[in-house]
N, C-alpha and C. Protein backbone atom coordinates (compact mmCIF):
# COMPACT_ATOMS: atom_id res chain seq x y z
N UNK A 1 92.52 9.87 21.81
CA UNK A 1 92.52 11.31 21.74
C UNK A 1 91.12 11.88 21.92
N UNK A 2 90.30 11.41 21.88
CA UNK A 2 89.08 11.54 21.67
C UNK A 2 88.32 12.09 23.08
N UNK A 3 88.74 11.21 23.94
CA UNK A 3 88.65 10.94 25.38
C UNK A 3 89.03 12.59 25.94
N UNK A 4 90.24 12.69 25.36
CA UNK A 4 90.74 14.04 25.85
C UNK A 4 90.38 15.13 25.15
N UNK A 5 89.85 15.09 24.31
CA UNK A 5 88.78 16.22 23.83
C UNK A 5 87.57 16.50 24.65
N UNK A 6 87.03 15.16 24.87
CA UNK A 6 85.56 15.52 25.57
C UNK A 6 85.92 15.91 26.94
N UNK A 7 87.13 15.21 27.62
CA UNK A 7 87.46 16.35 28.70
C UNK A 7 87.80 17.40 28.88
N UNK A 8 88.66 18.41 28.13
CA UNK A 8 88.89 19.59 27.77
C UNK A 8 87.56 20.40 27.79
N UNK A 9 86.39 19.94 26.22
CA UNK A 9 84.80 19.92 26.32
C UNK A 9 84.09 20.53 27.43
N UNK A 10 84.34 19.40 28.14
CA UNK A 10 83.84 19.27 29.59
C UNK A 10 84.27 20.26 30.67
N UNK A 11 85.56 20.60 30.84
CA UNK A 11 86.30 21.39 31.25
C UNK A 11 85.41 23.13 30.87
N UNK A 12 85.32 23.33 29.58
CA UNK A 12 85.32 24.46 28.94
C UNK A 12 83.74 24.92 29.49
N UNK A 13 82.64 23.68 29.22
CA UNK A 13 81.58 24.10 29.49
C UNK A 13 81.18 24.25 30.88
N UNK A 14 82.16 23.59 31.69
CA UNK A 14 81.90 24.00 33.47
C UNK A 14 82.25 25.43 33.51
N UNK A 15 83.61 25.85 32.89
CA UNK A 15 83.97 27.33 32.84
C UNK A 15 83.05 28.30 32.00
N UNK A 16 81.86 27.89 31.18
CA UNK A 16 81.53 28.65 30.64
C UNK A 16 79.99 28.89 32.22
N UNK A 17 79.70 27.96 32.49
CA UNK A 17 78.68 27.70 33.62
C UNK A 17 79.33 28.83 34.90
N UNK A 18 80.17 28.64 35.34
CA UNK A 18 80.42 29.95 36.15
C UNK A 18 80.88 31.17 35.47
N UNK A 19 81.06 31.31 34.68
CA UNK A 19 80.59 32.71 34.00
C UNK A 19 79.30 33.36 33.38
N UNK A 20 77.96 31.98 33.61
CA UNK A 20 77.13 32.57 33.50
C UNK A 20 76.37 33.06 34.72
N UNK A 21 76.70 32.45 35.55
CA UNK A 21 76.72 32.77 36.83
C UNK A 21 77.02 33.84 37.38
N UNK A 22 78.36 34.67 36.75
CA UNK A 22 78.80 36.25 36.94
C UNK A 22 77.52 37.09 36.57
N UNK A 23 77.57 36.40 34.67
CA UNK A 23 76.68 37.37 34.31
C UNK A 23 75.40 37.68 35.14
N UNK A 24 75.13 37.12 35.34
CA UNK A 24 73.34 36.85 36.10
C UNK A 24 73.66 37.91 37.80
N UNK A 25 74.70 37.19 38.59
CA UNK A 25 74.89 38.25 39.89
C UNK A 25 75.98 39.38 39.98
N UNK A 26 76.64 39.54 38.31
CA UNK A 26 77.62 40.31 38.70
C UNK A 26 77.21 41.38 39.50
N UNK A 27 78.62 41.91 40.76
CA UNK A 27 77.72 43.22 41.15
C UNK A 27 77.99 44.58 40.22
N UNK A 28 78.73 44.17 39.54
CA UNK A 28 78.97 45.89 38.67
C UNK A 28 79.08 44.77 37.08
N UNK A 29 78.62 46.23 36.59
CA UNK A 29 79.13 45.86 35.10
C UNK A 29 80.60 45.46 34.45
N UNK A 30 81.83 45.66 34.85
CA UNK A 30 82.67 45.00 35.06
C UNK A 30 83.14 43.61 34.89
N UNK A 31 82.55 43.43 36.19
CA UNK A 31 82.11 41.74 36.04
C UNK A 31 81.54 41.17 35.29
N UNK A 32 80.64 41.61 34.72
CA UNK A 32 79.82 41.11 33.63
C UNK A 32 80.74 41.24 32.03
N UNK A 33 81.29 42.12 31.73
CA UNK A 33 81.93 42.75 30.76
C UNK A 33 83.25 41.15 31.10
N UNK A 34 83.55 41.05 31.81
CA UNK A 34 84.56 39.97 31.95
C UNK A 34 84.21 38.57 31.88
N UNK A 35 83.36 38.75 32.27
CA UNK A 35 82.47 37.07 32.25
C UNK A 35 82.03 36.86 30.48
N UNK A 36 81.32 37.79 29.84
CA UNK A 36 81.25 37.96 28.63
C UNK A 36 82.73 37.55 27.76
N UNK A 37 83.57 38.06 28.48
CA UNK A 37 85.10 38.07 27.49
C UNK A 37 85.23 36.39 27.46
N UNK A 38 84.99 35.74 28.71
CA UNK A 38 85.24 34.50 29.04
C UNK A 38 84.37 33.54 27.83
N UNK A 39 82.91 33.96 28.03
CA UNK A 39 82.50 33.39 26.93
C UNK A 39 83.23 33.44 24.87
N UNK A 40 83.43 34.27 25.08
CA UNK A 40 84.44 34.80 23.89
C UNK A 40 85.46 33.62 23.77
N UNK A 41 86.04 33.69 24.76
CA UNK A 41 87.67 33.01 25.00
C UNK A 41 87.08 31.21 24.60
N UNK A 42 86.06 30.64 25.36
CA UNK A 42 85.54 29.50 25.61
C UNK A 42 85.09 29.85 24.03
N UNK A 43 84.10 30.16 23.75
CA UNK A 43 83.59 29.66 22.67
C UNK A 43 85.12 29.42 21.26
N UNK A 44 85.93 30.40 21.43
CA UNK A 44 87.24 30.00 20.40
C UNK A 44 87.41 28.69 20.53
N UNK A 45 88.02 28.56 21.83
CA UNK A 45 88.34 27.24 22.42
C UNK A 45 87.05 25.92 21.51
N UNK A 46 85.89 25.91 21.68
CA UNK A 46 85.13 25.30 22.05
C UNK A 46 85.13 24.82 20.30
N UNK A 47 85.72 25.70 19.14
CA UNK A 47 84.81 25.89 17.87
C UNK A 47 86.24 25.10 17.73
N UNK A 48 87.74 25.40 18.15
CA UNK A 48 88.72 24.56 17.84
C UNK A 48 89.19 23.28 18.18
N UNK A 49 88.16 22.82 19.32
CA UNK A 49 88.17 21.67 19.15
C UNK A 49 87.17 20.83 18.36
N UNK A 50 86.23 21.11 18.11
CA UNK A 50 85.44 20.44 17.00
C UNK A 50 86.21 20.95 15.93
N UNK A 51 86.63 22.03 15.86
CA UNK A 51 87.20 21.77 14.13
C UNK A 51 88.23 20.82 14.07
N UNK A 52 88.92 20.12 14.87
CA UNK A 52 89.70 19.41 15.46
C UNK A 52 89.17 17.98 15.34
N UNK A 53 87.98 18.19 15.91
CA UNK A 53 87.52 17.02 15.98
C UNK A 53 86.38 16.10 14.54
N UNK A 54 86.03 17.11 14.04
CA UNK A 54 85.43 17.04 12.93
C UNK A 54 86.10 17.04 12.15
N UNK A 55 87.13 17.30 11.95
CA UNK A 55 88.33 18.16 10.76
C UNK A 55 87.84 18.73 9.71
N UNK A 56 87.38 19.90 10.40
CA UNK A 56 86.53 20.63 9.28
C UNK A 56 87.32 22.16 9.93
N UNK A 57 88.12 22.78 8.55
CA UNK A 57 88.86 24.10 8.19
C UNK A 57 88.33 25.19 8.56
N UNK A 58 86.79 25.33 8.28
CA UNK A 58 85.75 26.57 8.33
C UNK A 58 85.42 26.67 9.75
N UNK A 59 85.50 25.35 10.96
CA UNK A 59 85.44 25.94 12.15
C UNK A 59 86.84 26.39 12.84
N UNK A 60 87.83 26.37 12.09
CA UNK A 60 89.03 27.05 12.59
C UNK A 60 88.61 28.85 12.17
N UNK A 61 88.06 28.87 10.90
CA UNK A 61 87.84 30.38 10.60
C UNK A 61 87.29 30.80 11.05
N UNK A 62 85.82 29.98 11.99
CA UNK A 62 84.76 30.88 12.39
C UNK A 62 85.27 31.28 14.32
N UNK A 63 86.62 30.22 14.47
CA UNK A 63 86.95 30.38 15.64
C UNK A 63 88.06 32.03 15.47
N UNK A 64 88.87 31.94 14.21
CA UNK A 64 89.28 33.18 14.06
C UNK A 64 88.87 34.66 14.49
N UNK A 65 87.93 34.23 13.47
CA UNK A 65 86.77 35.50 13.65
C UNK A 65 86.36 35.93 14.65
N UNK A 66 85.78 34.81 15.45
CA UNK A 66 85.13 35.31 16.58
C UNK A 66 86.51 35.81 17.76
N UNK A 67 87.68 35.25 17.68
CA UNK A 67 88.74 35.68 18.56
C UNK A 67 89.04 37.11 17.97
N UNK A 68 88.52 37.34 16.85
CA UNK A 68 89.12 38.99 16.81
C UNK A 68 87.47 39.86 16.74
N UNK A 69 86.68 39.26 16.76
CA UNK A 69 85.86 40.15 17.14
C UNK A 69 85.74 40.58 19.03
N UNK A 70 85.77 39.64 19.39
CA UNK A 70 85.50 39.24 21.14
C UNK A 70 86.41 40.67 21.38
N UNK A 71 87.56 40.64 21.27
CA UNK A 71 88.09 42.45 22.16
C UNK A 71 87.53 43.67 21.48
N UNK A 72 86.58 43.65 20.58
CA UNK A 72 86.30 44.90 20.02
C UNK A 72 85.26 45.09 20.77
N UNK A 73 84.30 43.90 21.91
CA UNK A 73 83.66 44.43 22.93
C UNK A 73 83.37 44.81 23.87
N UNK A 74 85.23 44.51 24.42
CA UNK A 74 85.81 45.08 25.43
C UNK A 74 86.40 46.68 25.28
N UNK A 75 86.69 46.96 24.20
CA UNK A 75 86.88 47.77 23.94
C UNK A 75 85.89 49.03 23.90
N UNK A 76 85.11 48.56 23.72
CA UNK A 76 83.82 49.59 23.26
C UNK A 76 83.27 49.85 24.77
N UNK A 77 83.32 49.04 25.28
CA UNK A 77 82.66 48.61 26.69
C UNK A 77 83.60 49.75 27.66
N UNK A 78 85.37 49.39 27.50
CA UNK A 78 85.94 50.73 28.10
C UNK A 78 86.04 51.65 27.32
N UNK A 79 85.86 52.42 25.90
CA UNK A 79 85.38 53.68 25.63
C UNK A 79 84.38 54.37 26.09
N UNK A 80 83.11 53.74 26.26
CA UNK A 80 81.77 53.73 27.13
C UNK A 80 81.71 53.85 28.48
N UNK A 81 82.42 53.26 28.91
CA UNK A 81 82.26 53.25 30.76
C UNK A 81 83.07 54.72 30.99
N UNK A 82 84.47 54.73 30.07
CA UNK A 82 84.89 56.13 30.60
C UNK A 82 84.61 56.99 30.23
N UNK A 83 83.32 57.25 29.38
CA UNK A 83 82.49 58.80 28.77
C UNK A 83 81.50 58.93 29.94
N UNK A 84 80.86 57.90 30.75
CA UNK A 84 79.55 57.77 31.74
C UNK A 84 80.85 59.03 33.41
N UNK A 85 81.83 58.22 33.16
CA UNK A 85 82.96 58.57 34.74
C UNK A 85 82.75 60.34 34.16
């Protein structure tokens, strides 16, 4: 099982690598605002498999957390973009 963790791992941090890649050439803010979400999404991912893999409870919570914080900056991001329109 182990094996297939570090591939998943592996998986997650190539996907986090082209989304930093957005961030850096996105051409609109948009893109960037989405590439950001991605990191959000990956890092959940990333905290539940070590809590998984560690079997440690508190990185399931801190993966919680961060999955319900991550849309409150999408959110803010489209309250913001449509006060600028």
């Amino acid at each position: 099982m182990s094996v297939y963790l570090t591939l998943v791992a592996g998986l997650l941090l190539i996907a986090l690598l082209a989304g930093l890649g957005r961030v850096i050439r996105g051409p609109t803010a948009a893109d960037r605002m989405l590439a950001a979400q991605l990191f959000g999404t990956a890092g959940v991912a990333l905290l539940m498999l070590l809590a998984i893999a560690q079997q440690q409870a508190a990185l399931l919570n801190a993966a919680l957390v961060l999955a319900l914080l991550a849309p409150l900056t999408l959110i803010t991001f489209v309250k913001l973009a449509g006060k600028k329109s």
